[in-house]
Each structure stands twice: as C-alpha cells, then as structure tokens.
N, C-alpha and C. Protein backbone atom coordinates (compact mmCIF):
# COMPACT_ATOMS: atom_id res chain seq x y z
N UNK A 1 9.77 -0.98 8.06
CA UNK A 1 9.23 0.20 8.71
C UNK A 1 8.02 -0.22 9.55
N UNK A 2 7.73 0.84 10.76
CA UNK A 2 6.64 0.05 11.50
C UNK A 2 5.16 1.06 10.70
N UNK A 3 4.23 0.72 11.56
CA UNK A 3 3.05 1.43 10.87
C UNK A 3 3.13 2.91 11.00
N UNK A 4 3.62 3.35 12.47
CA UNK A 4 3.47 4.54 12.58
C UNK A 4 4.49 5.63 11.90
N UNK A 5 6.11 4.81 11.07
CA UNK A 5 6.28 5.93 10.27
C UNK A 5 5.71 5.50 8.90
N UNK A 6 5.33 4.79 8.40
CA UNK A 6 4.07 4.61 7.35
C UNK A 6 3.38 5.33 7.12
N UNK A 7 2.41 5.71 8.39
CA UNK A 7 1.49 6.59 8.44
C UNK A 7 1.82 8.01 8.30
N UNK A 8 2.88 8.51 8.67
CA UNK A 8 4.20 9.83 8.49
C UNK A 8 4.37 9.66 7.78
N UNK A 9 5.24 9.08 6.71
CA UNK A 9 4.88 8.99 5.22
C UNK A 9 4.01 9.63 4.21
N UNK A 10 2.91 8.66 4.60
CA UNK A 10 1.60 8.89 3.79
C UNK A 10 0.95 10.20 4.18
N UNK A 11 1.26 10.84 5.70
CA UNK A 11 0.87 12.43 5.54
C UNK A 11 1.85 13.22 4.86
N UNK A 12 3.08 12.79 5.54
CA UNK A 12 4.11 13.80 4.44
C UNK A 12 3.67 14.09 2.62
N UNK A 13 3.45 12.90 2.80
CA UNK A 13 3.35 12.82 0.97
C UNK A 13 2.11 13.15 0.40
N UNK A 14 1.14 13.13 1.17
CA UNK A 14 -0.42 13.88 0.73
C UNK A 14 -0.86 12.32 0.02
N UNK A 15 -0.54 11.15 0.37
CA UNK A 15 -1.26 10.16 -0.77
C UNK A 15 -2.74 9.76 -0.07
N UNK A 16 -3.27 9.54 -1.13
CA UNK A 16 -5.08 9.67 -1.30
C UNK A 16 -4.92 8.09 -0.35
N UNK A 17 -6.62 7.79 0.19
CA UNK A 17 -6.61 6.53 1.21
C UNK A 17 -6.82 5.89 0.05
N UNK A 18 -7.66 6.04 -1.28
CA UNK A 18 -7.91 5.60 -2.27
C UNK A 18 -6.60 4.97 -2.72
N UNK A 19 -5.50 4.83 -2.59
CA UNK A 19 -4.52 4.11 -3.16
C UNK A 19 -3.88 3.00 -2.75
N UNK A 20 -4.68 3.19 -1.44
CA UNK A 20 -4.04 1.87 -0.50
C UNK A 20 -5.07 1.42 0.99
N UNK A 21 -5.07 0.09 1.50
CA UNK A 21 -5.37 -0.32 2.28
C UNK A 21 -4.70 -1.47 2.97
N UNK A 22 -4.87 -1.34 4.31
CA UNK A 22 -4.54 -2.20 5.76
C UNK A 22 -5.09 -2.35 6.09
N UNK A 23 -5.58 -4.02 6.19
CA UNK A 23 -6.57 -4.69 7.16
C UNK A 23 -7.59 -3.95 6.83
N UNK A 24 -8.04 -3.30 6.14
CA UNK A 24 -9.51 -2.62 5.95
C UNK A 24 -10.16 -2.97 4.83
N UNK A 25 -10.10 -4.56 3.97
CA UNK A 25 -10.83 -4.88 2.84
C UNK A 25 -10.25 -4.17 1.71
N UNK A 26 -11.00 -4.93 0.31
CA UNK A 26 -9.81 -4.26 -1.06
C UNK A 26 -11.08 -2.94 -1.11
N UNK A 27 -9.89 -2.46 -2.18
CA UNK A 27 -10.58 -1.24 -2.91
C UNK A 27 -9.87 -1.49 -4.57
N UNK A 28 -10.67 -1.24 -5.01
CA UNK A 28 -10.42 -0.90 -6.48
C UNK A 28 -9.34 0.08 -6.69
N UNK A 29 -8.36 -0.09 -8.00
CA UNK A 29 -7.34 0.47 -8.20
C UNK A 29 -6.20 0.49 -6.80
N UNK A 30 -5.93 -0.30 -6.04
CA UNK A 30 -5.23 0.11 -4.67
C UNK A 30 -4.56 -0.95 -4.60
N UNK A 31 -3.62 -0.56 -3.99
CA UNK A 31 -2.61 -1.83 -3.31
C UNK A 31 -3.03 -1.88 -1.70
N UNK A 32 -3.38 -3.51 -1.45
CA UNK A 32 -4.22 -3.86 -0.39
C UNK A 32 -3.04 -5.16 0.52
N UNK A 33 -2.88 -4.76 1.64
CA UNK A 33 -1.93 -4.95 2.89
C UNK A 33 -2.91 -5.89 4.06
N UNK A 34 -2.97 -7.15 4.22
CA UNK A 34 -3.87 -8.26 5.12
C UNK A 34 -2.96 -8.60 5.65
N UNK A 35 -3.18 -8.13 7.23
CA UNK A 35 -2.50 -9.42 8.38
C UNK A 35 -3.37 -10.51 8.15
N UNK A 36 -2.36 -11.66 8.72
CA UNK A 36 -3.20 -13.33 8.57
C UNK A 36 -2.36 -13.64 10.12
N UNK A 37 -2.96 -14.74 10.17
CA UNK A 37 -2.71 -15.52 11.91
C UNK A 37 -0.74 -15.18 12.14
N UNK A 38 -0.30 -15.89 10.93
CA UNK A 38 1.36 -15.74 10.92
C UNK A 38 2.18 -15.42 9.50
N UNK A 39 1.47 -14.64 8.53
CA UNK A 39 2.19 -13.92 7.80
C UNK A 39 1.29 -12.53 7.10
N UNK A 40 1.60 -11.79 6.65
CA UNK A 40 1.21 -11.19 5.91
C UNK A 40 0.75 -10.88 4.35
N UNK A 41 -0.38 -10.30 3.74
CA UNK A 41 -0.23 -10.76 2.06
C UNK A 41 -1.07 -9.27 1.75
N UNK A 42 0.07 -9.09 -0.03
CA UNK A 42 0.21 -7.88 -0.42
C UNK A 42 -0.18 -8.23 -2.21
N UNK A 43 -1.18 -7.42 -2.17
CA UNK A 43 -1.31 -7.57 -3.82
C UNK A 43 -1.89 -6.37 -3.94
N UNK A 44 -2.24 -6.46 -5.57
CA UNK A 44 -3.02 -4.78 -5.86
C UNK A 44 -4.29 -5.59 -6.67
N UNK A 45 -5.69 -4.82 -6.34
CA UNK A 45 -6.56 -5.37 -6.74
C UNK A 45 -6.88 -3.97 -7.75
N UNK A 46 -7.22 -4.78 -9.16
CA UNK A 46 -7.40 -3.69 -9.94
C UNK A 46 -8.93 -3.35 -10.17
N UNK A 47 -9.88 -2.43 -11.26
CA UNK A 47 -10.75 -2.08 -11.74
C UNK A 47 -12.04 -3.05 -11.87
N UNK A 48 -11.21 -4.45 -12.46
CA UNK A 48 -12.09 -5.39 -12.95
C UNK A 48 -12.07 -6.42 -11.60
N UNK A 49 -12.03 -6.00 -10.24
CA UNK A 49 -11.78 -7.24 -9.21
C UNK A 49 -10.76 -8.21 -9.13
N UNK A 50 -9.23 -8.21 -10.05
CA UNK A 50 -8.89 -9.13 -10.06
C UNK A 50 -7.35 -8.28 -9.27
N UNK A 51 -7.09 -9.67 -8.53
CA UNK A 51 -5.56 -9.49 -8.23
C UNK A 51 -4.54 -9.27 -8.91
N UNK A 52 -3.67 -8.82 -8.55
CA UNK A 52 -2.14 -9.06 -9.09
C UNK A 52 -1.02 -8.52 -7.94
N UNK A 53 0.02 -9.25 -8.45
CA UNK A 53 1.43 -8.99 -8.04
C UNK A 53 1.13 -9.83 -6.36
N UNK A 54 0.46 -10.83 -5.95
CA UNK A 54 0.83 -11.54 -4.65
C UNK A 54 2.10 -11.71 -4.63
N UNK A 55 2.10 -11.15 -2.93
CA UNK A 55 3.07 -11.23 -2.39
C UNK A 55 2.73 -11.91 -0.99
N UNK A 56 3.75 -12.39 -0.20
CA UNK A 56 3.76 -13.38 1.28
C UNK A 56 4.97 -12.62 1.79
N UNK A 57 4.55 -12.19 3.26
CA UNK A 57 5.50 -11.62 4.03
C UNK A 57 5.85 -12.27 5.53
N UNK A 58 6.87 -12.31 5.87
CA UNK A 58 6.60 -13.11 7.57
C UNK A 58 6.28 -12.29 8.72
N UNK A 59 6.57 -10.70 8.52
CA UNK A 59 6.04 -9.52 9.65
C UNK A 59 6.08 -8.67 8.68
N UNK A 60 5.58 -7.39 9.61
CA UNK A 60 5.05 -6.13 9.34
C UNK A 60 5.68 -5.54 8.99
N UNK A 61 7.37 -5.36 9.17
CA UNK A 61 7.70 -4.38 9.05
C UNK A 61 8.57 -4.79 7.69
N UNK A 62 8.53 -5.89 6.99
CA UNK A 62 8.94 -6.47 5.73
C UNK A 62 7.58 -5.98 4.54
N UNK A 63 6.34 -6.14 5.37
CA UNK A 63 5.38 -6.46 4.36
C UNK A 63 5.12 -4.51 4.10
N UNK A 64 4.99 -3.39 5.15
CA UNK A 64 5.03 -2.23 5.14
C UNK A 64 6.11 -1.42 4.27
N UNK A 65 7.11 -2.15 4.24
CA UNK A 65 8.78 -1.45 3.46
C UNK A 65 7.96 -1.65 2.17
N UNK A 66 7.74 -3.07 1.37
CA UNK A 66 7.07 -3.42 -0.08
C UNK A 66 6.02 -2.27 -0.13
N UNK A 67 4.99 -2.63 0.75
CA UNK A 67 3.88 -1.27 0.38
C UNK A 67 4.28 0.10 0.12
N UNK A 68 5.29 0.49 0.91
CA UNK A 68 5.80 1.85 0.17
C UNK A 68 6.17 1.76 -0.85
N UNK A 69 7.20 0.54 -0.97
CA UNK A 69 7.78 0.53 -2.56
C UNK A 69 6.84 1.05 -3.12
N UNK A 70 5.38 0.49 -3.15
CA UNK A 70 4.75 0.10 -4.30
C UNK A 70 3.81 1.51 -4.18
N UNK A 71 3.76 2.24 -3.01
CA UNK A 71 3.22 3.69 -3.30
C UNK A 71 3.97 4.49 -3.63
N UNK A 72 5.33 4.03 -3.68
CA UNK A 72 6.61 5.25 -4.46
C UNK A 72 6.27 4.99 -5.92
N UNK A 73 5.84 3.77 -6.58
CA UNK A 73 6.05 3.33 -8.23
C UNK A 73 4.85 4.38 -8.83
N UNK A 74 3.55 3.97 -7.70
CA UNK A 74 2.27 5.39 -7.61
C UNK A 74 2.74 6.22 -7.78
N UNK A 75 3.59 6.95 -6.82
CA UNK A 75 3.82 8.34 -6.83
C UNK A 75 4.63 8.81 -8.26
N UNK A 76 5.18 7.66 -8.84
CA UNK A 76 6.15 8.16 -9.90
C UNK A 76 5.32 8.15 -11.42
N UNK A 77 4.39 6.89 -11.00
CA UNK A 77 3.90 6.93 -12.36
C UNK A 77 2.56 7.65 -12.59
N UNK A 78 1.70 8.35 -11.71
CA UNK A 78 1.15 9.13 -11.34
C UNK A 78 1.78 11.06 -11.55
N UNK A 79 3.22 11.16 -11.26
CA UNK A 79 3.63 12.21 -11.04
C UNK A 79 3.07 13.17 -9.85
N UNK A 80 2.88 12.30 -9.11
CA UNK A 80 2.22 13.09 -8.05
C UNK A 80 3.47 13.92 -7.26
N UNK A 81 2.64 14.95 -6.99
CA UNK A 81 3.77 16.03 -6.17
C UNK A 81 2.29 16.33 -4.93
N UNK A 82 3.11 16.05 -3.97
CA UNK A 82 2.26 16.82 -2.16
C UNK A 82 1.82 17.85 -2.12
N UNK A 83 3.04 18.82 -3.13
CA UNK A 83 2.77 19.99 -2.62
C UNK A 83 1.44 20.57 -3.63
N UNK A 84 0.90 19.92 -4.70
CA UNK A 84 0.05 20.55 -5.33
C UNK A 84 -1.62 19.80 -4.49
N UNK A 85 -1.50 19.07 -3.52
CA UNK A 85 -2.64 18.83 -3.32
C UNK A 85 -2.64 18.79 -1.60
C-alpha cells in the first residue's frame, strides 16, 4: 500500500498517532516505520525503550502493508471500534 491509502486507513479507523510512527522518531508503546538510504526498518519499541519484532523491508509499499498488519493485531487486541471514539 502507498502512504496515502495508509493514511485513509488510519482516518477511517480513528487509530490514535500514539500507536504508530513514520520517519518521525520512536514513541513508547508504538510500532515505529524508518526510511534508510535503500531499505526500510519496522519494529515496535515498547515501555521500557527496548525493541522488538525487527523487521527489513526493500520499499514502502512492502514495509506500509506489515505496519497495518501490525495496527490490525492493535486494533484486535485492543478491541478497538472507530465508531466509539
């Protein structure tokens, strides 16, 4: 997927910025998305500063598909519903 239905997505779905970042530095509790010169890298940085789940992507629109995955697993294990927020 490219960024801009990503971004359609993430309004459709009401998800908080708090759950995720692109190119904009980590955040706590979030799954965090870095372009690099020629690949991409996807992990979730948790509470205590530490990584998990690295991942290596070769473009955007490989490394963007995973990031949803991984805000759908949010949305499920969360129970989040759009329409209540």
């Amino acid at each position: 997927m490219d960024i801009k239905s990503f971004k359609e997505k993430i309004i459709k779905n009401k998800i908080p910025d708090s759950w995720y970042s692109i190119n904009n530095g980590v955040k706590f509790n979030a799954c965090i998305l870095i372009e690099h010169s020629s690949y991409w890298e996807s992990f979730y940085f948790d509470e205590k500063g530490e990584s998990h789940n690295l991942r290596l992507f070769s473009n955007e629109v490989e490394a963007l598909d995973y990031l949803w995955t991984e805000i759908e697993n949010m949305i499920k294990l969360y129970h989040w519903d759009p329409h209540s927020h």
